[in-house]
Protein backbone atom coordinates (compact mmCIF):
# COMPACT_ATOMS: atom_id res chain seq x y z
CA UNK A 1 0.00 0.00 0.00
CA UNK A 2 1.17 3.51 -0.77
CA UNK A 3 1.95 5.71 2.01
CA UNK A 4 -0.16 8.23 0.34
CA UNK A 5 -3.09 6.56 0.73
CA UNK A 6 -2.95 4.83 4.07
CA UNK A 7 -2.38 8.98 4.70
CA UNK A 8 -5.66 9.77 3.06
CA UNK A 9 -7.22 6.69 5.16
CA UNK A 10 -6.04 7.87 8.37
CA UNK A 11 -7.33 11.24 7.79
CA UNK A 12 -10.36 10.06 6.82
CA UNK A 13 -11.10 7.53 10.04
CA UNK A 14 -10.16 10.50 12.16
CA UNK A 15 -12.93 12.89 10.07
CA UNK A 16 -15.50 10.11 10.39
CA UNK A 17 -14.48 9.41 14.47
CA UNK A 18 -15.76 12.95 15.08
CA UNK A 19 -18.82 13.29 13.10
CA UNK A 20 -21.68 14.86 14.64
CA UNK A 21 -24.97 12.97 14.26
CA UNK A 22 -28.58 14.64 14.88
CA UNK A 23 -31.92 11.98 15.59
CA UNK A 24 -35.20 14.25 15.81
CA UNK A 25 -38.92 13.39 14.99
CA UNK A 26 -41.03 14.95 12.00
CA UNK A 27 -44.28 16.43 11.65
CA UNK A 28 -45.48 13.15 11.39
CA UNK A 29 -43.78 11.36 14.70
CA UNK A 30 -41.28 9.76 12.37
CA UNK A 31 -37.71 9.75 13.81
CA UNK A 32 -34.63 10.54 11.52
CA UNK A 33 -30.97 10.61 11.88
CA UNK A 34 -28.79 12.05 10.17
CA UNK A 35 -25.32 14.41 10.14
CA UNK A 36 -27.12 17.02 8.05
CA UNK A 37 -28.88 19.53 10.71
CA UNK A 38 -32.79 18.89 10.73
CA UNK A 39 -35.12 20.93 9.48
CA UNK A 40 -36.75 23.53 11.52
CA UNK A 41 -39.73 21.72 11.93
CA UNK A 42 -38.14 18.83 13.80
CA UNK A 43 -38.80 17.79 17.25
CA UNK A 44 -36.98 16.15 19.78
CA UNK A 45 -33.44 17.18 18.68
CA UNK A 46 -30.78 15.30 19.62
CA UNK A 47 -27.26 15.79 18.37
CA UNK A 48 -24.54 13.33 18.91
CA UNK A 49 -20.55 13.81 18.64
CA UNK A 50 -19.27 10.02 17.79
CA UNK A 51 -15.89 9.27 19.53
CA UNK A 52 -16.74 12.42 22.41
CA UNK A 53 -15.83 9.47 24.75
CA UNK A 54 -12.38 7.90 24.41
CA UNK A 55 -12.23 6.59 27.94
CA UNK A 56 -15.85 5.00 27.84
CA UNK A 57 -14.98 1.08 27.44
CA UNK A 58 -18.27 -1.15 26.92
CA UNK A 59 -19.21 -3.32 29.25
CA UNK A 60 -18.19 -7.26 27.32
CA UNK A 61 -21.69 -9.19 27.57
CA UNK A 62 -20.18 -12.30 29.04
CA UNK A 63 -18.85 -9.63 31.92
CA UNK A 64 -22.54 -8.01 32.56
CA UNK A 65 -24.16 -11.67 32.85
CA UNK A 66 -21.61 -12.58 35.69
CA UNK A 67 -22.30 -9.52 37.47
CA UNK A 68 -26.14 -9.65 37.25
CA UNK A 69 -26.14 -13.21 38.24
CA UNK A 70 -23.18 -13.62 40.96
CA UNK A 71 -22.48 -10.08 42.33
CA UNK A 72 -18.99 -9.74 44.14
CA UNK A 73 -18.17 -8.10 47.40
CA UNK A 74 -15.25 -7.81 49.23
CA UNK A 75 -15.01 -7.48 52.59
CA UNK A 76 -11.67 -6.06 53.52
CA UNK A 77 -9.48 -3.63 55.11
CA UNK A 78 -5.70 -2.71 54.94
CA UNK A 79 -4.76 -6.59 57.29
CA UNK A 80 -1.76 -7.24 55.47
CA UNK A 81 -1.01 -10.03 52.83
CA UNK A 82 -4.15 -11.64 52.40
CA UNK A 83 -5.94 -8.41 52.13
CA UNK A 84 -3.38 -7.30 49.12
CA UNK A 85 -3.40 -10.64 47.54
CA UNK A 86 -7.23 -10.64 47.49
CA UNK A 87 -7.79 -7.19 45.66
CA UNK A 88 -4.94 -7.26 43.79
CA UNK A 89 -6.43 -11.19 42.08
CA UNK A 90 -9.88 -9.48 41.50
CA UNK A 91 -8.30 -6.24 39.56
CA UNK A 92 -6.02 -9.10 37.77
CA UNK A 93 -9.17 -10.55 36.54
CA UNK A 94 -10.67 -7.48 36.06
CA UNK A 95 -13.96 -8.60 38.33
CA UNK A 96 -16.14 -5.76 38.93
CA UNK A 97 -17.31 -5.37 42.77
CA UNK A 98 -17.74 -3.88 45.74
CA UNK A 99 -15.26 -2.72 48.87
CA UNK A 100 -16.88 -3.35 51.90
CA UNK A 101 -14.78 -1.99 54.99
CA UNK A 102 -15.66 -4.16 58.15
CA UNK A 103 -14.27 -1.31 60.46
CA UNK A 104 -17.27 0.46 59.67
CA UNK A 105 -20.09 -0.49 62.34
CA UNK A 106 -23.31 -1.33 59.67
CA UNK A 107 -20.70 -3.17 57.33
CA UNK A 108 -19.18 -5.27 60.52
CA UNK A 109 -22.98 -6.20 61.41
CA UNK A 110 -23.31 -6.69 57.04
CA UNK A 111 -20.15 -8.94 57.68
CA UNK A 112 -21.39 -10.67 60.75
CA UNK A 113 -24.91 -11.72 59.01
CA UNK A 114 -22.94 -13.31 55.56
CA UNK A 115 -20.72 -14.93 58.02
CA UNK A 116 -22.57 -16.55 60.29
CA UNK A 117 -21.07 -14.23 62.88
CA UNK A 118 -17.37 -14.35 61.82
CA UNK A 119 -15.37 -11.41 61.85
CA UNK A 120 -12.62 -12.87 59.56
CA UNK A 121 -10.96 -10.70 56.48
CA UNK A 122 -10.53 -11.16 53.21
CA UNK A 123 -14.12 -12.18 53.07
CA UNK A 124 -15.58 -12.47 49.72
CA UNK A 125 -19.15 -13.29 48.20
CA UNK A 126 -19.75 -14.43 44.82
CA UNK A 127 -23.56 -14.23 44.46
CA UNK A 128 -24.53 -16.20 47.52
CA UNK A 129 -21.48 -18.35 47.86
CA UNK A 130 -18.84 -16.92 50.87
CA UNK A 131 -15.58 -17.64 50.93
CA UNK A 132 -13.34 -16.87 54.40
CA UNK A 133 -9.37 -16.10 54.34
CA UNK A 134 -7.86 -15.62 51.22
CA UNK A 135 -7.08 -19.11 49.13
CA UNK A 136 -6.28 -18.08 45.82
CA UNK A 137 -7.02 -21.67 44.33
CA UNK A 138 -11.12 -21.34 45.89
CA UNK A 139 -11.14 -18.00 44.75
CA UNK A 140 -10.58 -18.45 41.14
CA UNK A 141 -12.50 -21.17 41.51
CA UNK A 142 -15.85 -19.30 42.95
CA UNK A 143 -15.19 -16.75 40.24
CA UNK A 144 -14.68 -19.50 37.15
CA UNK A 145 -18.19 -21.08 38.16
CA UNK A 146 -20.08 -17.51 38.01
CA UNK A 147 -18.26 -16.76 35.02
CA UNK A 148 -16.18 -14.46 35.15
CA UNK A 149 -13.41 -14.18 32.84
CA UNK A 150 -9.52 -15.26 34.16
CA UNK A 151 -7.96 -11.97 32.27
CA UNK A 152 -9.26 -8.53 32.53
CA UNK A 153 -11.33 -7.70 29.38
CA UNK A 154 -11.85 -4.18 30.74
CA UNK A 155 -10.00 -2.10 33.39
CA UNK A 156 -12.67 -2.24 36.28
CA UNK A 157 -12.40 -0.28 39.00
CA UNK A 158 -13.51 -1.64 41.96
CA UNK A 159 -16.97 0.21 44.22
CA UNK A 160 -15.66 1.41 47.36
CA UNK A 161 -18.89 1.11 49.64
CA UNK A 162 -20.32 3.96 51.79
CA UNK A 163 -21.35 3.37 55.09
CA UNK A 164 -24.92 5.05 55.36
CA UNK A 165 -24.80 8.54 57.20
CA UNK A 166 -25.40 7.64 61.47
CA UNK A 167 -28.64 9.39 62.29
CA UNK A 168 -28.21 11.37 65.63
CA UNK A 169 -28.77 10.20 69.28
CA UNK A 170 -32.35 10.55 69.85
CA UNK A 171 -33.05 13.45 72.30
CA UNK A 172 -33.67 12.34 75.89
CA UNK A 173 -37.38 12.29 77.09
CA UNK A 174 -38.13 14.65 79.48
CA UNK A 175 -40.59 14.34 82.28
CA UNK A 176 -43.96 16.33 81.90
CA UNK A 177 -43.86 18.88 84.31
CA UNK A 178 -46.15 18.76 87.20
CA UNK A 179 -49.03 20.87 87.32
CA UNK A 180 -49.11 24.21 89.86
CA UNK A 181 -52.60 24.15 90.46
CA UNK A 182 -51.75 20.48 92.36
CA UNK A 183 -49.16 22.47 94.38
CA UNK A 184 -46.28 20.20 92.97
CA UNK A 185 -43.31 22.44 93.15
CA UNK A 186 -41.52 22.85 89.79
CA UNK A 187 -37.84 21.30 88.90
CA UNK A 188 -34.96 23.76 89.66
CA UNK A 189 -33.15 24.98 86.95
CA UNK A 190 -29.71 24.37 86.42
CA UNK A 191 -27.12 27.30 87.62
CA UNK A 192 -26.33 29.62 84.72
CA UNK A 193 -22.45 29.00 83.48
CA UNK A 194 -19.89 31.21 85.12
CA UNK A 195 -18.78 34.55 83.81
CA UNK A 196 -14.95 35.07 84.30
C-alpha cells in the first residue's frame, strides 16, 4: 500500500471518528438521523458527537451476565497479605465489585450476618457463595463457576462502599412537668455557666 493513501485513510477515520450525528422526529412522529442539521420543523433534537468518549470502554456481555447473576463483594481492610493478595487477584481478573470496609459499624454487622457471625478478612461473596481467608485456588474457583473471565477484558475499578450517614442520638425524654394548680413544686433549673 502507498503511504499516500494509508495517509488519506487515516485522515479520513479521524474525520469520520468525530462526526456529529442529529436523531429528531417529524411532523409526522417519524424519527430521523442524520449528520445534516434537521429541518426547523423537527422535534426532539438530539445531536450526537461520535468518539466524544475515548475513555468509555463497553461493558463485554459475558462480563454483565456474571455480574447480574453472581455479584462480588469484598469485605476487607488494609490486614496485610491476604488483604493485598485478594484485591490485587480481583483487579487481575478485572472482576467488577464492591469494597466493603468491616471497620465500619453497619458493614461489621453486614459482615457478621454473611458470616454466620465471623469477623474474619478477606471475606468475599460471589452471588450467595462466601468464601473466608484468602485461598487463591477457591477463589478463582468461585469466580470460574459464576463466570467471570480469568484476564481482565476491561480495566474495572472496583466500588468502594459507603457506610450510610449515622442518624443522631435521639433526644432524651423529658418528664412532663407537674401541674401548679396540684401544688407540685416545679424542677430547679440548672445554675447559669460562670462569667470570668
Amino acid at each position: 500500500m502507498k503511504p499516500w493513501m494509508l495517509l488519506i485513510m487515516l485522515v479520513s477515520s479521524v474525520a469520520l471518528a468525530q462526526t456529529e450525528t442529529y436523531k429528531w422526529v417529524d411532523e409526522t412522529g417519524k424519527v430521523h438521523y442524520s449528520d445534516q442539521l434537521p429541518p426547523p420543523s423537527a422535534r426532539n433534537i438530539e445531536r450526537k458527537q461520535l468518539g466524544d468518549k475515548p475513555g468509555h470502554v463497553a461493558m463485554p456481555y459475558v462480563l454483565q451476565q456474571a455480574m447480574k447473576n453472581f455479584p462480588v463483594t469484598l469485605f476487607v481492610y488494609d490486614c496485610g497479605d491476604g488483604c493485598s493478595q485478594a484485591r490485587d487477584l480481583l483487579v487481575k481478573r478485572g472482576v467488577p465489585h464492591t469494597i466493603k470496609d468491616p471497620l465500619a459499624p453497619e458493614m461489621r454487622e453486614e459482615l457478621r450476618k454473611v458470616t454466620g457471625g465471623d469477623e474474619v478478612v478477606p471475606v468475599l461473596q460471589v452471588g450467595r457463595r462466601v468464601l473466608r481467608g484468602f485461598e487463591e485456588g477457591q477463589w478463582n474457583a468461585a469466580l470460574d463457576d459464576a463466570g467471570y473471565p480469568k484476564t481482565a477484558l476491561v480495566p474495572v475499578t472496583p466500588v468502594q462502599a459507603k457506610p450510610a450517614p449515622s442518624a443522631p442520638p435521639p433526644a432524651p425524654e423529658q418528664a412532663p412537668e407537674p401541674d401548679d394548680a396540684r401544688g407540685a413544686a416545679k424542677p430547679e433549673s440548672a445554675p447559669a455557666p460562670e462569667q470570668n
